[in-house]
Protein backbone atom coordinates (compact mmCIF):
# COMPACT_ATOMS: atom_id res chain seq x y z
CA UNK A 1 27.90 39.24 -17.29
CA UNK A 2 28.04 35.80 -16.05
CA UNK A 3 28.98 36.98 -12.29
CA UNK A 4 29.15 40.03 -10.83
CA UNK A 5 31.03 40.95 -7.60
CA UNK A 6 27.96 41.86 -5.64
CA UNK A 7 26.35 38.12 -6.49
CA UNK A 8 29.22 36.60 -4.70
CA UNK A 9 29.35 38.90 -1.60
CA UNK A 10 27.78 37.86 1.77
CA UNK A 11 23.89 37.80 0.52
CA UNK A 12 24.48 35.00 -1.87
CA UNK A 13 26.59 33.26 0.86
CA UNK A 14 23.51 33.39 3.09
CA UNK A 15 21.20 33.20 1.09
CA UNK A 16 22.99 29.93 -0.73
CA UNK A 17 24.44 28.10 1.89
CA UNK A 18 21.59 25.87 3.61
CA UNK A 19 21.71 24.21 -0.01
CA UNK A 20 25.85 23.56 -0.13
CA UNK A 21 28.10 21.19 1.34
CA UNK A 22 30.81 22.82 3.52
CA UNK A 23 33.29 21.97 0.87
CA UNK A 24 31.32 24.59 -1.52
CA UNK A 25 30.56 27.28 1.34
CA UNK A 26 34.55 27.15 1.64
CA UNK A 27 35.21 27.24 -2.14
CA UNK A 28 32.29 29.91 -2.54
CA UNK A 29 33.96 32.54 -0.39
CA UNK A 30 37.80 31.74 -1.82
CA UNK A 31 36.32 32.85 -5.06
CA UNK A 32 34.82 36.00 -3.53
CA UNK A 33 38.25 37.05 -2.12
CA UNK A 34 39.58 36.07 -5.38
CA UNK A 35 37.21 38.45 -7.28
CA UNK A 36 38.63 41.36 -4.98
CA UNK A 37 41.71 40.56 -5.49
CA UNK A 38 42.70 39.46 -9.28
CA UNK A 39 40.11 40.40 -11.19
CA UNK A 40 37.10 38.52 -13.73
CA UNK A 41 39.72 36.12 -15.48
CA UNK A 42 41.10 34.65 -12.26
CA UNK A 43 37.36 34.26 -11.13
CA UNK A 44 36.10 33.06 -14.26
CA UNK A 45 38.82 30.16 -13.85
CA UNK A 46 38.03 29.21 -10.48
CA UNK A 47 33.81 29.63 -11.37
CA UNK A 48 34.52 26.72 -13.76
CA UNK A 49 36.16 24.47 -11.40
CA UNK A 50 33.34 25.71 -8.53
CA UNK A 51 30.78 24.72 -11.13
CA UNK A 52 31.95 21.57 -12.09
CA UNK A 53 33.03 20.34 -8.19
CA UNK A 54 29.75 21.68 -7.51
CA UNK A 55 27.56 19.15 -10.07
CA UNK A 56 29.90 16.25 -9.33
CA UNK A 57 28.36 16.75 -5.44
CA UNK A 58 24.93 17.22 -6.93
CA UNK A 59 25.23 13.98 -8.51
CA UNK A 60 26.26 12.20 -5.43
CA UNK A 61 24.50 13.57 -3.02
CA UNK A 62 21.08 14.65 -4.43
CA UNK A 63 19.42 11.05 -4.41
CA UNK A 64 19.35 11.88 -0.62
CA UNK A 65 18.44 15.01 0.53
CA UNK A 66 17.15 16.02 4.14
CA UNK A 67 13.72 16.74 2.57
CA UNK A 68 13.49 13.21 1.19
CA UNK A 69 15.23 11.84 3.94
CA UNK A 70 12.19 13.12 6.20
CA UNK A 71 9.81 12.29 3.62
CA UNK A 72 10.67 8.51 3.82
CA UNK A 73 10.69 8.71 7.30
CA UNK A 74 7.18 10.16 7.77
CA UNK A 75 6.19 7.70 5.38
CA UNK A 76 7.34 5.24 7.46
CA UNK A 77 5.46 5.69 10.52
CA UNK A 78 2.85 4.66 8.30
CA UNK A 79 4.37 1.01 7.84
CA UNK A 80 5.13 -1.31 7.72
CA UNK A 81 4.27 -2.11 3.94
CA UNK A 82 4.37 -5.50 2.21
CA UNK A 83 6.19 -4.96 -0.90
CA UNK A 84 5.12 -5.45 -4.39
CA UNK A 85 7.93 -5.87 -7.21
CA UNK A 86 6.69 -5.95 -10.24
CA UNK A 87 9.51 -6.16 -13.85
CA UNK A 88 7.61 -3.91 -16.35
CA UNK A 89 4.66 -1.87 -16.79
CA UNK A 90 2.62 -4.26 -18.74
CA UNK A 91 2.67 -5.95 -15.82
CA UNK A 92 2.31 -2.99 -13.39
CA UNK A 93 -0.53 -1.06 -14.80
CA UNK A 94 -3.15 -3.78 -14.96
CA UNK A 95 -2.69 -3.91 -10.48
CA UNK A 96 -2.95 -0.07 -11.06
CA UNK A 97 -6.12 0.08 -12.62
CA UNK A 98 -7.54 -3.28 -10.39
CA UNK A 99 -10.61 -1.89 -8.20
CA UNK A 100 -8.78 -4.24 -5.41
CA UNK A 101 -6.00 -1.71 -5.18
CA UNK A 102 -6.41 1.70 -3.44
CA UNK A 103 -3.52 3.84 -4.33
CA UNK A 104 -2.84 6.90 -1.70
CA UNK A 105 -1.49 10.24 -2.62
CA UNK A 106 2.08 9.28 -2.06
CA UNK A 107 4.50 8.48 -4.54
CA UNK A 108 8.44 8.78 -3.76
CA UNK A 109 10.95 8.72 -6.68
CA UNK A 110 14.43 7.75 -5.57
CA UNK A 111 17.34 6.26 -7.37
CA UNK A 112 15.55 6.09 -10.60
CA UNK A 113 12.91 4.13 -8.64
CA UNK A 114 9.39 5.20 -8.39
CA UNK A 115 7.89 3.98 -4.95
CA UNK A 116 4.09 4.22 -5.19
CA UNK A 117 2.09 3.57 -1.76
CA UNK A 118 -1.21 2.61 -1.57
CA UNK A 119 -2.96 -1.01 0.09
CA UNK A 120 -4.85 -3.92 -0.95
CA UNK A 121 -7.71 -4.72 1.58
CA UNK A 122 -6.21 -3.54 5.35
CA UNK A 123 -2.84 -3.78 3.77
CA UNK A 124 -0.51 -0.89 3.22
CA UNK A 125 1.82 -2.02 0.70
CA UNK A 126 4.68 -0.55 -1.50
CA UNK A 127 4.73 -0.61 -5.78
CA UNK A 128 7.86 -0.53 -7.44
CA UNK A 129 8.67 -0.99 -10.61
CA UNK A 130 12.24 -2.97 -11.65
CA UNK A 131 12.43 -3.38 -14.93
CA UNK A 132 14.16 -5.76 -17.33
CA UNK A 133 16.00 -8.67 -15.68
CA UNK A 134 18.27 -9.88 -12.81
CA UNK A 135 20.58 -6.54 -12.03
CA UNK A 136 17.34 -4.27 -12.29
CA UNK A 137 15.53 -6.74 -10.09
CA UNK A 138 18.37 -7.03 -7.40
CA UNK A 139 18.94 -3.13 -7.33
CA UNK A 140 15.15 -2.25 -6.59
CA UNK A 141 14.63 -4.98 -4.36
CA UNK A 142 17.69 -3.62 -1.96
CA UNK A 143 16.80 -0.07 -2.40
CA UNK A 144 13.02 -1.10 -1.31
CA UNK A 145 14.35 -3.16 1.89
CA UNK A 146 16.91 -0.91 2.59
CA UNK A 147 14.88 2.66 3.30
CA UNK A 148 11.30 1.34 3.48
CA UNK A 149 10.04 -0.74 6.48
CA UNK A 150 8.99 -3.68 4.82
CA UNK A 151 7.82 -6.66 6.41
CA UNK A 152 7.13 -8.99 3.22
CA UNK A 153 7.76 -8.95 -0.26
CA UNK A 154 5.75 -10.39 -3.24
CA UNK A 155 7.11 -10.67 -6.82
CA UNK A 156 4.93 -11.40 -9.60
CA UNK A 157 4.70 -11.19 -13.32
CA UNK A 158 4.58 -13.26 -16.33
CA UNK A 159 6.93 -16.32 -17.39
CA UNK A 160 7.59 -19.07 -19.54
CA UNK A 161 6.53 -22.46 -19.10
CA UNK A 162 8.95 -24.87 -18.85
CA UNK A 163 6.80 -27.84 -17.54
CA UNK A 164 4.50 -29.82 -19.48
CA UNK A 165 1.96 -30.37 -17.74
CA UNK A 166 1.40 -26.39 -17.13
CA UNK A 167 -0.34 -24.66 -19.83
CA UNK A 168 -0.80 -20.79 -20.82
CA UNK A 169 -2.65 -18.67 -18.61
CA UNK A 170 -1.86 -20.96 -15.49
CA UNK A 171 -0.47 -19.20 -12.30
CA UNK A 172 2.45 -20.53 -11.24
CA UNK A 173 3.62 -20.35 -7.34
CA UNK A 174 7.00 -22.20 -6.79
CA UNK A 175 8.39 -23.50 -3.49
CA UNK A 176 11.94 -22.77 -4.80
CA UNK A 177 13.55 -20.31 -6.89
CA UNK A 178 17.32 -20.38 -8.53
CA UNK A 179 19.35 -18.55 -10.20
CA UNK A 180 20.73 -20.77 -13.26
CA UNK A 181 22.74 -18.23 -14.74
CA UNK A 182 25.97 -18.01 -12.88
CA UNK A 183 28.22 -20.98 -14.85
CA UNK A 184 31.94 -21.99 -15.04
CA UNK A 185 32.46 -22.45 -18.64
CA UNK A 186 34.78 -25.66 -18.52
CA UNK A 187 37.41 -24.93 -21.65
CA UNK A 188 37.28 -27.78 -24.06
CA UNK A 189 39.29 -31.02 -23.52
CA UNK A 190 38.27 -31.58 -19.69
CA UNK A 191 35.49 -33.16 -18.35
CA UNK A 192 33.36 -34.37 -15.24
CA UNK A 193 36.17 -35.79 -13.66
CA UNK A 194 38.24 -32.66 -13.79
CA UNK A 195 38.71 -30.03 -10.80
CA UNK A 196 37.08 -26.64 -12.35
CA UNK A 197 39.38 -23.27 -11.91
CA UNK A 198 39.25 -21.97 -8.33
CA UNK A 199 36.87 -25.17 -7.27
CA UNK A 200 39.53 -25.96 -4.27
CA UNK A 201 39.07 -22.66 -2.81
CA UNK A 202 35.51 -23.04 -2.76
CA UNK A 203 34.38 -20.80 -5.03
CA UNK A 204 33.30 -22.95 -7.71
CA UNK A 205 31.57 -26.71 -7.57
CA UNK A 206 30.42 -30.12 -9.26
CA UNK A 207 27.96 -30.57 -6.98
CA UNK A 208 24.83 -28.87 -8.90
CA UNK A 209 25.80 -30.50 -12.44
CA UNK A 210 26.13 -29.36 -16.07
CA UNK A 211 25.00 -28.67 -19.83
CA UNK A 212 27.19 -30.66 -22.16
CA UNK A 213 26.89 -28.95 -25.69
CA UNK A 214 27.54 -31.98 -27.47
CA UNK A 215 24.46 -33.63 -26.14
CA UNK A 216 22.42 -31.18 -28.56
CA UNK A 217 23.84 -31.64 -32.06
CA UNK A 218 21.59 -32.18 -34.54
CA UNK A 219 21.41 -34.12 -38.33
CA UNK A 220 23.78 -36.93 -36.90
CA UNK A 221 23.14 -40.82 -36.64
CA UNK A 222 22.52 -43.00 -33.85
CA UNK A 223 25.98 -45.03 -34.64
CA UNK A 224 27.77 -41.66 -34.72
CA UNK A 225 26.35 -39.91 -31.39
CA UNK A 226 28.99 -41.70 -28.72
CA UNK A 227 31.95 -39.48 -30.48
CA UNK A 228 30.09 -36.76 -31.36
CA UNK A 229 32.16 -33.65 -29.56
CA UNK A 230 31.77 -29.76 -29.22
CA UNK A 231 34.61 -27.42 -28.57
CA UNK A 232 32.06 -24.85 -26.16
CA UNK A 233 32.55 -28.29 -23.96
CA UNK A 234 30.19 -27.91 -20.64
CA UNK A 235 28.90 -25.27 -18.46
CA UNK A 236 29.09 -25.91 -14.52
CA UNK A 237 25.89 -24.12 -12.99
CA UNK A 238 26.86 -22.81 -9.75
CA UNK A 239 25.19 -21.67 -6.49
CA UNK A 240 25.65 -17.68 -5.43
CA UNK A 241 27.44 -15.99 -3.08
CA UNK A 242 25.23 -14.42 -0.10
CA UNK A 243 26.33 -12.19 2.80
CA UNK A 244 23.28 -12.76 5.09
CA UNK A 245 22.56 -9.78 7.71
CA UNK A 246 22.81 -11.93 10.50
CA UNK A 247 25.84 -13.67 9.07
CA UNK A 248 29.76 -12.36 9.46
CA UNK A 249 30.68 -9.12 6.97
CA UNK A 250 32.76 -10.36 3.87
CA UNK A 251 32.42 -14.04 4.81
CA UNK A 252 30.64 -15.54 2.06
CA UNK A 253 27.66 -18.39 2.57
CA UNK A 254 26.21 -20.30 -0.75
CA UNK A 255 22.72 -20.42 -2.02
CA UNK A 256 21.13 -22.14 -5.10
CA UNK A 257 17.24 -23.11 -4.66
CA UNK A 258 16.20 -20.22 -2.16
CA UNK A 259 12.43 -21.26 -0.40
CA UNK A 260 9.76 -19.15 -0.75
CA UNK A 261 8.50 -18.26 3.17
CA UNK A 262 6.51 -21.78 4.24
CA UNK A 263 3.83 -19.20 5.89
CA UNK A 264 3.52 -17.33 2.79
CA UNK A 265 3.18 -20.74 0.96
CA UNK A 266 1.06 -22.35 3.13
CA UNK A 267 -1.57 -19.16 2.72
CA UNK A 268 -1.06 -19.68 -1.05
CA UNK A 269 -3.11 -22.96 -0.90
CA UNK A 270 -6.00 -21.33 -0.73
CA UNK A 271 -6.12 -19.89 -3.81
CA UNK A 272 -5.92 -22.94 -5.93
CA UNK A 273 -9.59 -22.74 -6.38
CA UNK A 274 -8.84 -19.43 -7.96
CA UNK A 275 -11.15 -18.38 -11.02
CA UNK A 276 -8.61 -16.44 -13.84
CA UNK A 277 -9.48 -15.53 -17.21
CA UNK A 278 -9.61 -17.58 -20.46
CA UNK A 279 -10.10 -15.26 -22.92
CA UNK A 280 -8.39 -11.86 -24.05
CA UNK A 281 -11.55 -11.27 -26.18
CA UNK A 282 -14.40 -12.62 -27.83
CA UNK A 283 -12.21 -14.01 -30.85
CA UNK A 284 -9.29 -14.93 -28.68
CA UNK A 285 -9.47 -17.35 -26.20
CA UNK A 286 -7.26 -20.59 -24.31
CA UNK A 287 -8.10 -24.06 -25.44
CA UNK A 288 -7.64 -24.59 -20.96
CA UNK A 289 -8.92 -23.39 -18.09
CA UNK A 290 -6.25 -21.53 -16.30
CA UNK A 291 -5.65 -22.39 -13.00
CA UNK A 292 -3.68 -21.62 -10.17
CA UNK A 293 -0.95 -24.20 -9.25
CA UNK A 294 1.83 -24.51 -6.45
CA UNK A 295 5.08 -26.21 -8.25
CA UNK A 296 7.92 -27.09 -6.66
CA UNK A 297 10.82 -25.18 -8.72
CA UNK A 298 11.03 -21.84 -10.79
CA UNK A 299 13.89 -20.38 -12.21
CA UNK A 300 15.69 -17.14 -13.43
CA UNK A 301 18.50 -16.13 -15.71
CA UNK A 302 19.62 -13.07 -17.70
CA UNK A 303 18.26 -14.41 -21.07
CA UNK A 304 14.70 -14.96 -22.67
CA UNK A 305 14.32 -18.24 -22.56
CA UNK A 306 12.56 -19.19 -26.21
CA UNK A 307 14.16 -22.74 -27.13
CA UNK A 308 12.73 -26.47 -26.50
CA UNK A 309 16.34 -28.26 -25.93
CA UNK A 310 17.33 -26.00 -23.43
CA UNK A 311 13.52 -25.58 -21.96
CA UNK A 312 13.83 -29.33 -21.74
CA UNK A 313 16.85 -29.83 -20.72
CA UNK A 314 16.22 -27.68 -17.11
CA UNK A 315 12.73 -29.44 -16.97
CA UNK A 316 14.43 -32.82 -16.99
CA UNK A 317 17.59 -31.63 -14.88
CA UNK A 318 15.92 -29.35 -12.01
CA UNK A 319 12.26 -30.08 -12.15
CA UNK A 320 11.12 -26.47 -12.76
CA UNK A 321 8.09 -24.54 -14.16
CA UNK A 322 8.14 -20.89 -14.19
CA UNK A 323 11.39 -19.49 -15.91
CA UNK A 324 11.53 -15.63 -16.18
CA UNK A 325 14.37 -13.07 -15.61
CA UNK A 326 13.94 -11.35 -12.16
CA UNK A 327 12.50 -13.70 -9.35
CA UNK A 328 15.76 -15.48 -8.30
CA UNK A 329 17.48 -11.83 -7.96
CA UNK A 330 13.82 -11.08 -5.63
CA UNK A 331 14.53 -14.29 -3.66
CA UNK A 332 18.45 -13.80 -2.79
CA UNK A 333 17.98 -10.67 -1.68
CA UNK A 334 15.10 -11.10 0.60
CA UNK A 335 17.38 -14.02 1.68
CA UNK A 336 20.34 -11.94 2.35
CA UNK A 337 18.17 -9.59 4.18
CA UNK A 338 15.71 -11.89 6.01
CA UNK A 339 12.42 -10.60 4.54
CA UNK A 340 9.85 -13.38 3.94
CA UNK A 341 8.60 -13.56 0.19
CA UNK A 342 6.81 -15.47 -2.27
CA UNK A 343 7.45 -15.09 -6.20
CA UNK A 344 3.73 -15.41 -8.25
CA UNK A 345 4.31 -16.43 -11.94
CA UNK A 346 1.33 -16.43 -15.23
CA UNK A 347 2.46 -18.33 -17.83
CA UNK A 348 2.88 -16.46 -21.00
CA UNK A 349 4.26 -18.70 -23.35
CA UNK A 350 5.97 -22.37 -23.94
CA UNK A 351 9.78 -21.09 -23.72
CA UNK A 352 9.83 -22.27 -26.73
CA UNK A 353 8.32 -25.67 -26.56
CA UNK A 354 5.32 -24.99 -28.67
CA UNK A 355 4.89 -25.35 -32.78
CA UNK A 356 4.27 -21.99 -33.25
CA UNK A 357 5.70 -18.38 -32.88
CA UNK A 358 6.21 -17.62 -29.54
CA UNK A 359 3.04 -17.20 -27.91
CA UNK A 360 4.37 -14.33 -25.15
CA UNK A 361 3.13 -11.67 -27.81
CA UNK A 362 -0.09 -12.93 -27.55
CA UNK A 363 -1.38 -13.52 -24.36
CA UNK A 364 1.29 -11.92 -21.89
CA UNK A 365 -1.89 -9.26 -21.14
CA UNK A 366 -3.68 -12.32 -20.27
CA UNK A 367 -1.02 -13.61 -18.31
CA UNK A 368 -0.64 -10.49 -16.54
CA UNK A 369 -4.17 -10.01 -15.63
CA UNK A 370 -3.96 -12.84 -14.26
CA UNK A 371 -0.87 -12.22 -12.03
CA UNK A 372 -1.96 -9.33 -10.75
CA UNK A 373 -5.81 -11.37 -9.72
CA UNK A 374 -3.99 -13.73 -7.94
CA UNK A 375 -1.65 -11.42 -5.60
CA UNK A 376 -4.61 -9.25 -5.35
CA UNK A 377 -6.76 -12.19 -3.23
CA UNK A 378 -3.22 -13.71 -1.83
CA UNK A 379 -2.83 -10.20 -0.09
CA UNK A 380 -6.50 -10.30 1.60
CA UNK A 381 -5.84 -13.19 2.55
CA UNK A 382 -2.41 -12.18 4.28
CA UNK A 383 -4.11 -9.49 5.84
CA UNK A 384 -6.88 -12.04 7.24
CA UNK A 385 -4.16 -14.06 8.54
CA UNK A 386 -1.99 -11.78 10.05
CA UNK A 387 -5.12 -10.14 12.01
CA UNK A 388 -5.90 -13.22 13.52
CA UNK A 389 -2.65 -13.58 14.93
């Protein structure tokens, strides 16, 4: 049978109970006195609704149990730990298997998260994974800063190039990052001079600038460009909304290029002189010597970036270099939450402004070896610094 009296009497009760929620202790017994009273159909009934009331709670309130409540805690004592957020695990595994990192026997998986603890040099620092884009990366960073006692954060992982002067393999460490994905879509008929929805409340602006579609039509003549128009009309790129922890709850502040910490980027200097790897193998190898270069802009949005009008275009319009997926959700939350942080970029591929495939399937290994050499030395050298303060 499915339950019989005796497994709802007082010995499950007390033998359950250290595992249930109030709420199911109460709900437990009423189905006991049930049992004694109406019979197996009545109880069967009510053992449905137990079991489903009880997984609903599971769901909610597993992701923090005592025992890993403690367990971060203990952990903790250990800290604090500078964090490293990494998107995927092409870009994870080659730090994992780097001699320069020593991993420790700790690994905590939480929210669909795995937290992996370990240091680089006299550094204890924090792994976690994100994965794909700017919602992944936002979510992980605030669950890292949010039960881990963090004192830094560094990003890193592979990019597009959107600069010319930059070439594959190149490391890539930006003063600024943005997020140039948050638009108002202007409908078609208007134009620079007109007020955008909702701009007088303050929630959307003019003051950052715009994409006008019909600038990039193609197979036209010079005589016929001036009247040339393009019902998707402009895009507006727009700043986002922050709530700072040492601001006001619910009162919004604005953000668009979000600075990297100046310490951070000052200690990044050093590692200009950096020596990265050409060559994947013997057969396959860069036509440039990668180097490592501090830029003044990157940029993230929630779309692979593989085309030379629009990798042009944001070249032209904001002066940037790196362009990936996750580093601008990094930088606004570390914003938001005070915690310094610096965003380390290897070039992958041309965004699309090179004359062949895209080159990301070739040498994104190479870019991420690369990556992860770089944030290995920045961290000694973080360490170094902070000991001599």
């Amino acid at each position: 049978m499915f339950l019989g009296a005796t497994h709802l009497g007082p010995s499950f009760l007390k033998s359950h109970c250290s595992s249930l929620l109030p709420t199911q202790i109460t709900l437990l017994f009423f189905l006991y006195c049930l049992h004694k009273m109406a019979g197996r159909i009545v109880l069967f009934i009510f053992l449905a609704a137990f079991m489903w009331f009880n997984i609903q709670n599971t769901l909610v309130s597993c992701a923090l149990t005592p025992k890993l409540l403690r367990k971060i805690a203990k952990i903790n004592h250990e800290g604090p730990y500078l964090g490293l957020i990494i998107p995927n695990d092409f870009e994870l595994n080659p730090l994992l298997k780097n001699p320069g990192y020593t991993p420790s026997d700790t690994i905590i998986d939480f929210a669909g998260r795995r937290f992996r603890f370990g240091s680089i040099g006299d550094k204890p620092v924090i792994l976690v994974m994100t994965g794909l884009s700017v919602i992944n990366a936002a979510i992980t960073t605030q669950l890292l800063l949010s039960f881990f006692d963090v004192d830094g954060v560094v990003h890193y992982g592979i990019a597009g190039n959107a600069n010319p002067s930059l070439h594959i393999g190149d490391v890539a460490i930006p003063h600024y990052w943005a997020h140039l994905g948050l638009w108002s879509w202007q409908r078609y008929g208007q134009g620079a001079d007109d007020t955008l929805p909702l701009e007088n409340n303050g929630d959307y602006t003019r003051d950052v600038g715009f994409l006008k579609f019909s600038d990039f039509t193609s197979n036209i003549s010079a005589a016929d460009s001036d009247t040339v128009d393009n019902q998707l009309n402009n895009l507006w790129y727009q700043p986002e909304e922050i709530f700072p922890v040492d601001g006001i709850p619910e009162q919004r502040q604005h953000a668009l290029w979000v600075s990297v910490d100046s310490n951070y980027y000052r200690i990044a200097k050093n590692l200009e002189s950096l020596k990265l790897d050409a060559c994947i193998d013997s057969d396959t190898c860069l036509t440039t010597t990668p180097k490592v270069v501090l830029v003044d802009r990157g940029t993230s949005a929630g779309f692979y970036l593989d085309n030379a009008a629009y990798r042009t275009f944001i070249y032209n319009k904001f002066n940037v270099s790196p362009v990936d997926m996750e580093s601008a959700s990094v930088a606004l939350i570390c914003l938001q939450q005070r915690i310094p942080f610096i965003a380390i970029r290897a070039l992958s591929d041309l965004a699309g402004g090179g004359t062949a495939e895209n080159e990301a399937d070739t040498f994104s290994p190479l870019a991420a070896t690369n990556s992860v050499a770089v944030v290995i030395e920045f961290v000694k050298l973080l360490s170094t610094h902070h000991s001599k303060l």
